[in-house]
Protein backbone atom coordinates (compact mmCIF):
# COMPACT_ATOMS: atom_id res chain seq x y z
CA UNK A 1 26.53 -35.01 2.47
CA UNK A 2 27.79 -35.03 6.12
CA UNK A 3 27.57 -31.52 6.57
CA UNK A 4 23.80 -31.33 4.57
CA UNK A 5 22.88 -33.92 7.37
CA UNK A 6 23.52 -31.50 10.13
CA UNK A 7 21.51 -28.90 8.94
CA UNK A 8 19.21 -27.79 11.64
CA UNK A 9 17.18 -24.18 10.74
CA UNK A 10 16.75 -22.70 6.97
CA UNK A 11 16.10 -19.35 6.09
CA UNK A 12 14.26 -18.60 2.86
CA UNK A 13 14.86 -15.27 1.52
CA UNK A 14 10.93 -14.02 0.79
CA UNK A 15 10.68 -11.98 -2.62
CA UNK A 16 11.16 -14.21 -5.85
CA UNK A 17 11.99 -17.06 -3.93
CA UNK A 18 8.86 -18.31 -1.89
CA UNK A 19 6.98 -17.85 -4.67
CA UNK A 20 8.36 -17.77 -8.32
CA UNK A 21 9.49 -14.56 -10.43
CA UNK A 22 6.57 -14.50 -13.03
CA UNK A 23 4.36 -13.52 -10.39
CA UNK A 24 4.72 -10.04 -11.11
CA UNK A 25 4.77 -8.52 -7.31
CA UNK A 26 8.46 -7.37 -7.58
CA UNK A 27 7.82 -5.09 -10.08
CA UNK A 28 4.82 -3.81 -8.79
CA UNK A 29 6.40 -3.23 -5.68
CA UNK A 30 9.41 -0.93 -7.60
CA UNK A 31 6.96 1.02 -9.52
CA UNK A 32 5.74 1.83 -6.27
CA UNK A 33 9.46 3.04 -5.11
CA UNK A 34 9.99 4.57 -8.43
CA UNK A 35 6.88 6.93 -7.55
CA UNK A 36 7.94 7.78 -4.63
CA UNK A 37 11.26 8.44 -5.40
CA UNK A 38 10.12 10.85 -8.18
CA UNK A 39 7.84 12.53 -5.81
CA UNK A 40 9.92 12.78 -2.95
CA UNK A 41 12.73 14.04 -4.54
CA UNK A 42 11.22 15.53 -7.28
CA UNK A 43 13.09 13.28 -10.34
CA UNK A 44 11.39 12.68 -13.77
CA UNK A 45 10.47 8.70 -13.23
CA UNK A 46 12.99 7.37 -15.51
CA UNK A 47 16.23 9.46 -13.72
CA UNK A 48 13.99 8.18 -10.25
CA UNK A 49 13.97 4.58 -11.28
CA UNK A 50 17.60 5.00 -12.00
CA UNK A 51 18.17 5.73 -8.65
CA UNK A 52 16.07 2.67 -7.65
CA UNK A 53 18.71 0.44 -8.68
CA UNK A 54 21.64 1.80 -8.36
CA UNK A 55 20.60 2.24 -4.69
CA UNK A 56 19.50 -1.01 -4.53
CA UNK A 57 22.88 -2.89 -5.98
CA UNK A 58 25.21 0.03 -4.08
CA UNK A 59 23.02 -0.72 -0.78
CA UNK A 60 21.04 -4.17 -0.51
CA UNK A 61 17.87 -2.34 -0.38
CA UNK A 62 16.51 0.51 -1.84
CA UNK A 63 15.03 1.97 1.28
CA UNK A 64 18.72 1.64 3.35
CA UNK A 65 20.21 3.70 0.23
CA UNK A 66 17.66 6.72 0.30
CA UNK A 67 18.13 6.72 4.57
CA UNK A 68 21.84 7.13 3.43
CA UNK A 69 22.12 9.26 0.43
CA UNK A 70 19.03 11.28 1.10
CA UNK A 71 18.12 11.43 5.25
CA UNK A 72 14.54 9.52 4.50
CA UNK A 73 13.27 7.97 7.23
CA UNK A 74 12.85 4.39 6.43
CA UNK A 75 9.42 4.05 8.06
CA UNK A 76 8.26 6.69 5.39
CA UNK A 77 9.42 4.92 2.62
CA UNK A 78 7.94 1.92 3.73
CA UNK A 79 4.70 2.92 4.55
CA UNK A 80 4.11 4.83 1.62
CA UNK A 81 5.78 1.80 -0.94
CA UNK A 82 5.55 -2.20 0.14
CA UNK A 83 3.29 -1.86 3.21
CA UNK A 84 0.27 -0.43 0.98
CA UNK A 85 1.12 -3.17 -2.04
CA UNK A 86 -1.84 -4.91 -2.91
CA UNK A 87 0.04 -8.33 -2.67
CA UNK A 88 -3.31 -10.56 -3.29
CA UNK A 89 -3.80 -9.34 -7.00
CA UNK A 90 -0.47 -11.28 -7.80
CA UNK A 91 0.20 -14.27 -4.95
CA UNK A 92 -2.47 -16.99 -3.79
CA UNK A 93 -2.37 -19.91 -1.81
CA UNK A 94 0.43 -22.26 -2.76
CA UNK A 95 -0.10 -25.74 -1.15
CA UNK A 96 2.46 -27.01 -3.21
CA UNK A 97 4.79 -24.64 -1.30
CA UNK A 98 2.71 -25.57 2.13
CA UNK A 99 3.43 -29.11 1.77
CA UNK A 100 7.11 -28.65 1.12
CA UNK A 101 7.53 -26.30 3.91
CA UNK A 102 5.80 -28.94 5.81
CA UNK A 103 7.78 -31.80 4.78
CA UNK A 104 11.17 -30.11 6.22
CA UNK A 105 12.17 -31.46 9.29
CA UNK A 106 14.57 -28.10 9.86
CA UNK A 107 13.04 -25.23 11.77
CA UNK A 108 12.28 -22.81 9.46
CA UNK A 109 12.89 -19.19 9.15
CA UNK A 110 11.78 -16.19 6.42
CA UNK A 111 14.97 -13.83 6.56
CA UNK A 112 14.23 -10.32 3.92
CA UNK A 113 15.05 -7.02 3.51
CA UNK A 114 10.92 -6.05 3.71
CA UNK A 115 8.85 -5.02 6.17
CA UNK A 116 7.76 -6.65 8.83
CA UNK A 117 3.98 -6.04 7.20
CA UNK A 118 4.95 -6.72 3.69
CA UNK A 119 6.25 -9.71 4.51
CA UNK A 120 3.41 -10.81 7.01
CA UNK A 121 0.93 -9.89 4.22
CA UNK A 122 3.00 -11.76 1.74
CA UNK A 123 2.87 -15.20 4.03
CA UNK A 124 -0.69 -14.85 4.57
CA UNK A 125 -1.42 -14.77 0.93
CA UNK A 126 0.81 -17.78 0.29
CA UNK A 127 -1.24 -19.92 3.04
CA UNK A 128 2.07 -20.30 4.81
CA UNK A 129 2.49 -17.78 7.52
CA UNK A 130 2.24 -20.75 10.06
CA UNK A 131 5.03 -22.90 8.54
CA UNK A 132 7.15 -20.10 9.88
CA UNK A 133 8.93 -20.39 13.07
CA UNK A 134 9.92 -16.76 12.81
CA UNK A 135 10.44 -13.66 10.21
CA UNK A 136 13.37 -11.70 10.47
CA UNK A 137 12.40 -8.75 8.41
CA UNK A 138 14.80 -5.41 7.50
CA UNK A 139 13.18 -3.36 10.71
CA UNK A 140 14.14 -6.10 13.39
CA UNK A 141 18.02 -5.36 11.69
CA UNK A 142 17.94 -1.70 12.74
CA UNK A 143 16.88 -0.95 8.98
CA UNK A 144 20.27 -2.69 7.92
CA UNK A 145 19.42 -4.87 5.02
CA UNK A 146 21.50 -8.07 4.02
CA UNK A 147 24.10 -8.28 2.61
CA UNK A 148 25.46 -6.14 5.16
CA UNK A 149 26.84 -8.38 8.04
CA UNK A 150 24.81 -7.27 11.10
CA UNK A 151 21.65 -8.82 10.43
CA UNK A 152 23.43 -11.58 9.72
CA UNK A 153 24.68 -11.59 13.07
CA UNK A 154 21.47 -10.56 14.54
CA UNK A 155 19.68 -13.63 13.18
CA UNK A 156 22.22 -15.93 14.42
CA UNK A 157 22.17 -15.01 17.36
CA UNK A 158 17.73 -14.77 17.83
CA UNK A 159 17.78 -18.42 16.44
CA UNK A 160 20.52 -19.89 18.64
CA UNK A 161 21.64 -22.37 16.63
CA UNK A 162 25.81 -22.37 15.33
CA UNK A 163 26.02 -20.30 11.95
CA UNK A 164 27.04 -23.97 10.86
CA UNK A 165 23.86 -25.72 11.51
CA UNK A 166 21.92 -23.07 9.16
CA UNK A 167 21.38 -22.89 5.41
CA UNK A 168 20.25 -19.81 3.94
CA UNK A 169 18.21 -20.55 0.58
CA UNK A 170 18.40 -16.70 -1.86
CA UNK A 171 17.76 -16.23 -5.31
CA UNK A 172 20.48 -13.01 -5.15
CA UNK A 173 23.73 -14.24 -5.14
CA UNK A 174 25.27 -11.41 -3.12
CA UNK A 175 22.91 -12.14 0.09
CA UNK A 176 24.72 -15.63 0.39
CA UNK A 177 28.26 -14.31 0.53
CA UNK A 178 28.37 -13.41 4.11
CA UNK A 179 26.33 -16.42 4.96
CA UNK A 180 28.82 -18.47 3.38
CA UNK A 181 31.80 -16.56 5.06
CA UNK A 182 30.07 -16.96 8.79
CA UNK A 183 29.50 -20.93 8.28
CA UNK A 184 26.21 -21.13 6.80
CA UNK A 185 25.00 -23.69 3.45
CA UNK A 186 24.36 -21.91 1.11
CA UNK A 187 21.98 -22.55 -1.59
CA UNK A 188 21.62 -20.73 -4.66
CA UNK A 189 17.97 -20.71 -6.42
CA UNK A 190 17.27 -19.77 -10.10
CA UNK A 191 20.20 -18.73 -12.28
CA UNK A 192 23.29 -21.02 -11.57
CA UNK A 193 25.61 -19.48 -9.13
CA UNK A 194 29.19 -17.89 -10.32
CA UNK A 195 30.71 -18.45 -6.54
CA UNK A 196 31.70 -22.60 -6.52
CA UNK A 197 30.45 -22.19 -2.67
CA UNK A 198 27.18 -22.20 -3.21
CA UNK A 199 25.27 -25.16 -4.23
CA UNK A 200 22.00 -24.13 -6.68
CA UNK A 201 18.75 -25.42 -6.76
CA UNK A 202 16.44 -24.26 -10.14
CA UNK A 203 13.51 -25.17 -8.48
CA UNK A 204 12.58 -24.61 -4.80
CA UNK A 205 10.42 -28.18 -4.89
CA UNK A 206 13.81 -29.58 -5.25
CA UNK A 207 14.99 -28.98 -2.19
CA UNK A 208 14.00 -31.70 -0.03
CA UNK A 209 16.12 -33.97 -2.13
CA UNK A 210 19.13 -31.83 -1.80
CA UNK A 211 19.14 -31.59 2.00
């Protein structure tokens, strides 16, 4: 409880986490990648989508595997998959969400491996963009998605605060691994956790009374 108390910035991963996993945008958002992976390179769409994940579990993201494996610019794959993602036929406004975000006396930081559009996009439809000291999004990490350890670093270092003082709230396990390692809480939502160092929250509303 001593060390929850000294908690002075979160980050909230974005996708499935600000809002919940019913919503539907995460899969809209990889048939969009699985199109242009079968169009780019030319795959039937179920050898493309495939590809979509096993990039996306070798890699982090998607987009850094294809930049890797393939030489495609990331800013291509972006603007042709989440930046034109009609985000407002899945999320609205969530006061709910507003009013926790509000209630937090942390600063508060959005830390994803989307684009700096998507993500805006994604705030705006949420009614929460504001509640937002900052986004740290995959193109202010040189394209290097978590859970790689620069942007890690990178965000660290733009908030100024000791990795210590930060919690870092995910609902993919792996992203909190090098949190952890550097000093950071944290916090597990959805599915339990299999690493003991994380603690888990099933609900996002519940984390007022964790912290």
């Amino acid at each position: 409880m001593n060390r929850l108390s000294r908690i002075r910035a979160i980050l909230f991963d974005l996708d499935d986490t600000l809002y919940p996993p019913e919503a539907g945008l995460i899969e809209a958002g990889d048939r969009l990648i699985t199109d242009f992976i079968a169009r780019r390179l030319d795959l039937p769409w179920p050898e493309a989508d495939e590809l979509r994940v096993r990039l996306w579990l070798q890699y982090g993201a998607t987009v850094r595997g294809l930049e890797v494996e393939h030489a495609i610019p990331q800013r291509e794959y972006l603007a042709e998959t989440l930046d034109c993602l009609e985000v407002a036929r899945y999320i609205s406004s969530d006061p709910e969400l507003a009013d926790l975000l509000a209630s937090l006396p942390q600063r508060r930081f959005v830390f994803t491996n989307a684009s700096e559009l998507y993500a805006a996009r994604v705030l705006d439809a949420l009614g929460v963009r504001g509640l937002f000291e900052r986004v740290f999004h995959i193109e202010f990490a040189g394209g290097r998605p978590k859970p790689e350890t620069q942007p890690y670093d990178l965000v660290v270092g733009a908030i100024g605060e000791e990795a210590r003082a930060m919690a870092l709230v995910d609902d993919t396990e792996a992203n909190l691994a090098p949190a952890a390692a550097k000093g950071m809480l944290t916090i597990k939502l959805g599915e339990a956790p299999e690493d003991p160092r994380h603690l888990h929250l099933v609900d996002l509303q519940d984390l007022p009374g964790l912290l």
